[in-house]
C-alpha atoms as a PDB file:
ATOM      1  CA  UNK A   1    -128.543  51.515  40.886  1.00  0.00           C
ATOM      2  CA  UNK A   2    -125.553  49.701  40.890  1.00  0.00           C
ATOM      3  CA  UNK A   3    -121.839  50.790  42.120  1.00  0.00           C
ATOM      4  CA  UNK A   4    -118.538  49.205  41.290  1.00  0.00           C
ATOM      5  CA  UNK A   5    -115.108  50.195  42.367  1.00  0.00           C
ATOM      6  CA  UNK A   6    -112.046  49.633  40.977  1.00  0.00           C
ATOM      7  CA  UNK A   7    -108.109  50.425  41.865  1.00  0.00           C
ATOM      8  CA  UNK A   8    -106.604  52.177  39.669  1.00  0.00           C
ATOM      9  CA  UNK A   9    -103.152  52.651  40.840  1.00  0.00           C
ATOM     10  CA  UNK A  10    -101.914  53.827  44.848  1.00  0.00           C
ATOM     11  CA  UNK A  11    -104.131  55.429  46.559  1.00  0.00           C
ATOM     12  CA  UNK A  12    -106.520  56.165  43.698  1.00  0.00           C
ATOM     13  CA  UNK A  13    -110.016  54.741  43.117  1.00  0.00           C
ATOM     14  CA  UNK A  14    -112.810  54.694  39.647  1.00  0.00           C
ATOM     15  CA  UNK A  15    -116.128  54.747  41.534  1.00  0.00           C
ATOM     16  CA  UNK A  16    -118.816  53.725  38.506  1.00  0.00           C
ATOM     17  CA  UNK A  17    -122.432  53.611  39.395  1.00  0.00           C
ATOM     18  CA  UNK A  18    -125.017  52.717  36.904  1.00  0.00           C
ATOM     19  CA  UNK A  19    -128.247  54.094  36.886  1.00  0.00           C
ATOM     20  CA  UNK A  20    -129.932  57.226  37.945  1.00  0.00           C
ATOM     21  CA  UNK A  21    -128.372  58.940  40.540  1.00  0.00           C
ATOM     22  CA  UNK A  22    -131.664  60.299  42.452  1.00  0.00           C
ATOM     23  CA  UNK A  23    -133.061  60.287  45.805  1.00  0.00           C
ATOM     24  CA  UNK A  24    -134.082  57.042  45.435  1.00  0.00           C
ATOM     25  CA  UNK A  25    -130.600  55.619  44.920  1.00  0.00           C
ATOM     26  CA  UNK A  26    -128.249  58.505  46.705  1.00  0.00           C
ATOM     27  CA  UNK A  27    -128.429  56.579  50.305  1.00  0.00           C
ATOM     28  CA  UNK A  28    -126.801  53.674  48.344  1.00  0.00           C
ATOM     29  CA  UNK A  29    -124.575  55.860  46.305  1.00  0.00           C
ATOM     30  CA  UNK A  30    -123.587  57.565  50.035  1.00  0.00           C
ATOM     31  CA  UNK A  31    -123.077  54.515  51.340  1.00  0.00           C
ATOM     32  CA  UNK A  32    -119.958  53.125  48.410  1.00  0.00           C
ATOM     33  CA  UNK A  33    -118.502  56.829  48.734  1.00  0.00           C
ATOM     34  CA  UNK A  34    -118.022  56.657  52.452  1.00  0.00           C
ATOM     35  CA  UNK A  35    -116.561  53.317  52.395  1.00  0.00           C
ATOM     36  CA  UNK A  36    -114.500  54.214  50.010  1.00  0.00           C
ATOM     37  CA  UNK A  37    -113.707  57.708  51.936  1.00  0.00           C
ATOM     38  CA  UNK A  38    -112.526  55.607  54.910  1.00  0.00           C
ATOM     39  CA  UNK A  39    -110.220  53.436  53.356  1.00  0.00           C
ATOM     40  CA  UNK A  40    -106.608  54.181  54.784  1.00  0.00           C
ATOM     41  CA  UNK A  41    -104.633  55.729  51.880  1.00  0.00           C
ATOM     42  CA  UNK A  42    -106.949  56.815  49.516  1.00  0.00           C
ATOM     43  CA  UNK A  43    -105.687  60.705  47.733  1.00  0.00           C
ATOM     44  CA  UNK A  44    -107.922  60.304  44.976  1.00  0.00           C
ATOM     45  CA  UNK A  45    -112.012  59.269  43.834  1.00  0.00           C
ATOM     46  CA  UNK A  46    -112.555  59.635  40.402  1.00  0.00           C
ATOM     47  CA  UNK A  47    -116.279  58.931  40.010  1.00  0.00           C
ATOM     48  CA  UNK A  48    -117.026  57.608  36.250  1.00  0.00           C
ATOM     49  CA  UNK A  49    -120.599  59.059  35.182  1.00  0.00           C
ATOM     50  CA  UNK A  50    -120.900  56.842  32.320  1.00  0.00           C
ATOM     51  CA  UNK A  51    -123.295  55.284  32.974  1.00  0.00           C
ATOM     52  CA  UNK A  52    -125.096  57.939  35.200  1.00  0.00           C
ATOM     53  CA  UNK A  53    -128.284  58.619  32.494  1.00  0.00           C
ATOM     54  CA  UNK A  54    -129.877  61.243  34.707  1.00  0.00           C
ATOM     55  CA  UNK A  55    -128.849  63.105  37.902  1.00  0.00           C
ATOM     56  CA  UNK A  56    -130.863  65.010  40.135  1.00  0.00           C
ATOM     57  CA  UNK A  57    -130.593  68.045  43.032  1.00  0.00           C
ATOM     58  CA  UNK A  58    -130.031  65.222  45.825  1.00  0.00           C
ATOM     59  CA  UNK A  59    -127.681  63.352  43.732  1.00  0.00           C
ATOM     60  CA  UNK A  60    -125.794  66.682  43.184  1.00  0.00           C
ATOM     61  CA  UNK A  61    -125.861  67.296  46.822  1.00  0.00           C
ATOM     62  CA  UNK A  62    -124.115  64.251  47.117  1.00  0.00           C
ATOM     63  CA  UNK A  63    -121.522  64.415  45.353  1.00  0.00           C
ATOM     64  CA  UNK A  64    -120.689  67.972  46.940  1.00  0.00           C
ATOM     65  CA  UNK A  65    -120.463  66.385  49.877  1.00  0.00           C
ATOM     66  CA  UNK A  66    -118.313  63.056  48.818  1.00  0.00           C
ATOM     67  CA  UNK A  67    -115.745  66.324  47.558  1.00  0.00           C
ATOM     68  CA  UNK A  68    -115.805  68.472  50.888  1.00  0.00           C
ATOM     69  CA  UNK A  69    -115.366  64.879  53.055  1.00  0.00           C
ATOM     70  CA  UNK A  70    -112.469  64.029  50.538  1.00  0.00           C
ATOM     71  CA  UNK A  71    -111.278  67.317  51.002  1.00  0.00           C
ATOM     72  CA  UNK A  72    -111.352  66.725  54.737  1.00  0.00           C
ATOM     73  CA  UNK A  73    -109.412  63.452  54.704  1.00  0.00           C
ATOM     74  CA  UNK A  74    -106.667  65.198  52.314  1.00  0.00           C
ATOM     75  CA  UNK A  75    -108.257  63.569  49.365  1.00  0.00           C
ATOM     76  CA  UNK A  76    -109.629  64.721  46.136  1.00  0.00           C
ATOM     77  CA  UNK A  77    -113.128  63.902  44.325  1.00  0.00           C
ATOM     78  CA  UNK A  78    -113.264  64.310  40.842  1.00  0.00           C
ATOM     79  CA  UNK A  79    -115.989  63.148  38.222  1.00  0.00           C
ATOM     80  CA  UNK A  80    -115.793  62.223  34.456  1.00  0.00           C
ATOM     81  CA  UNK A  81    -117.149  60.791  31.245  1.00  0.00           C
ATOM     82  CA  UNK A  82    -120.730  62.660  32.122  1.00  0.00           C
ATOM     83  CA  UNK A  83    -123.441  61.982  29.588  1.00  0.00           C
ATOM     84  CA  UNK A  84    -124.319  65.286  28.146  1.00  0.00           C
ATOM     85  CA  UNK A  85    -127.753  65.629  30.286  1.00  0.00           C
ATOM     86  CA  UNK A  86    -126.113  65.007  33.755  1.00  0.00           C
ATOM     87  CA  UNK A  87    -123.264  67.376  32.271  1.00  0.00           C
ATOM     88  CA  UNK A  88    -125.839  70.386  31.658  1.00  0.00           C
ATOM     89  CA  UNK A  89    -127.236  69.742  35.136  1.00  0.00           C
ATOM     90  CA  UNK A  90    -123.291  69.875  36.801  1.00  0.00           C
ATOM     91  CA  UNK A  91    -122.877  72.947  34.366  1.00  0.00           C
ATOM     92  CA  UNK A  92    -126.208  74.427  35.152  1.00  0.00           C
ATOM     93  CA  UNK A  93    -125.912  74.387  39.040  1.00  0.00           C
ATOM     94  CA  UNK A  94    -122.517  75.661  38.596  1.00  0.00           C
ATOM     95  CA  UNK A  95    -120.660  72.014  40.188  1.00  0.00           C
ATOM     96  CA  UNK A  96    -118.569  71.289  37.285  1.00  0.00           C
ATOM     97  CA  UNK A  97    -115.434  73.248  38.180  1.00  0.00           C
ATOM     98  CA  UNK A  98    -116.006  72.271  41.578  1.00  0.00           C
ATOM     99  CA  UNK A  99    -116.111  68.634  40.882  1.00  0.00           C
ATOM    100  CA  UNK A 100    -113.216  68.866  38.286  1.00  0.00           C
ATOM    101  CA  UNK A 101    -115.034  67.951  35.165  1.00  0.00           C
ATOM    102  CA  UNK A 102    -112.924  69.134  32.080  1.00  0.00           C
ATOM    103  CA  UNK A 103    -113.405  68.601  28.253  1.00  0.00           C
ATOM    104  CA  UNK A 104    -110.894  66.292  26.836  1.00  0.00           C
ATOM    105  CA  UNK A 105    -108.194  68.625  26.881  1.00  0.00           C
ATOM    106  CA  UNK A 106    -108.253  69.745  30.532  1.00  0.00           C
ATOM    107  CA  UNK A 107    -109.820  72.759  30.342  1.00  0.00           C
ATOM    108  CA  UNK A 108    -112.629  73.791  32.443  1.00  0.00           C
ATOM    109  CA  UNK A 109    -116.683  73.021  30.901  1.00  0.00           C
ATOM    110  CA  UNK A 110    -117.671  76.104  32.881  1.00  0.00           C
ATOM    111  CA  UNK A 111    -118.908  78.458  29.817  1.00  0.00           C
ATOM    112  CA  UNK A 112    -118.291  81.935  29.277  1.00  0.00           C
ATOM    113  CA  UNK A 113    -119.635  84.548  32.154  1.00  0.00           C
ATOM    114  CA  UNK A 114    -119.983  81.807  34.731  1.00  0.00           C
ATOM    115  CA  UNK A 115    -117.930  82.689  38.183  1.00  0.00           C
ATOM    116  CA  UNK A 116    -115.487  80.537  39.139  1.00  0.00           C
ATOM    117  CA  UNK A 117    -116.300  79.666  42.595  1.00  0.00           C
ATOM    118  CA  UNK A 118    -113.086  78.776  44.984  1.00  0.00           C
END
């Protein structure tokens, strides 16, 4: 897997791995977050699933925990752009509204019947 950062305005970074985010890549995916975590500044980590073709329960974990550390530091996590398998998995295990993934008009992905958990 592969992870690029980019600014995209004050305080606000576009995290964009490529690849499968699994247990065989999450210690590398940990690794970009955190640094990007401890930056001085930062209020926002928008993580760009692109070109994410398949996510797993570790690579779920981690993002749940990138989002409680940015929480934390007064920051927000959010993710985006999810191909439609990794966005059934972040529907399915009920992360999407946690994570901040909308449809393209800002509402919520959660479906109908699922519990809003905050």
């Amino acid at each position: 897997m592969q992870v690029g950062t980019r600014e995209a305005g004050p305080g606000r970074v576009v995290l964009t791995p490529v690849g499968e985010i699994d247990m065989a890549s999450v210690p590398a995916f940990d690794q970009v977050l955190d640094a990007l975590l401890d930056r001085p500044g930062v209020v926002e980590i928008l993580i760009d699933l692109a070109d994410v073709p398949f996510l797993d329960s570790t690579g779920v974990a981690a993002l749940l925990r990138g989002a409680a550390e940015a929480v934390g530091r007064g920051a927000t996590l959010r993710v985006a752009n999810p191909r439609p398998v990794v966005a059934r998995v972040l529907r399915i295990t009920a992360v999407d509204v946690l994570l901040g993934l909308t449809d393209g008009d800002g509402r919520s992905t959660a479906g109908p019947g699922w519990r809003r958990l905050s």
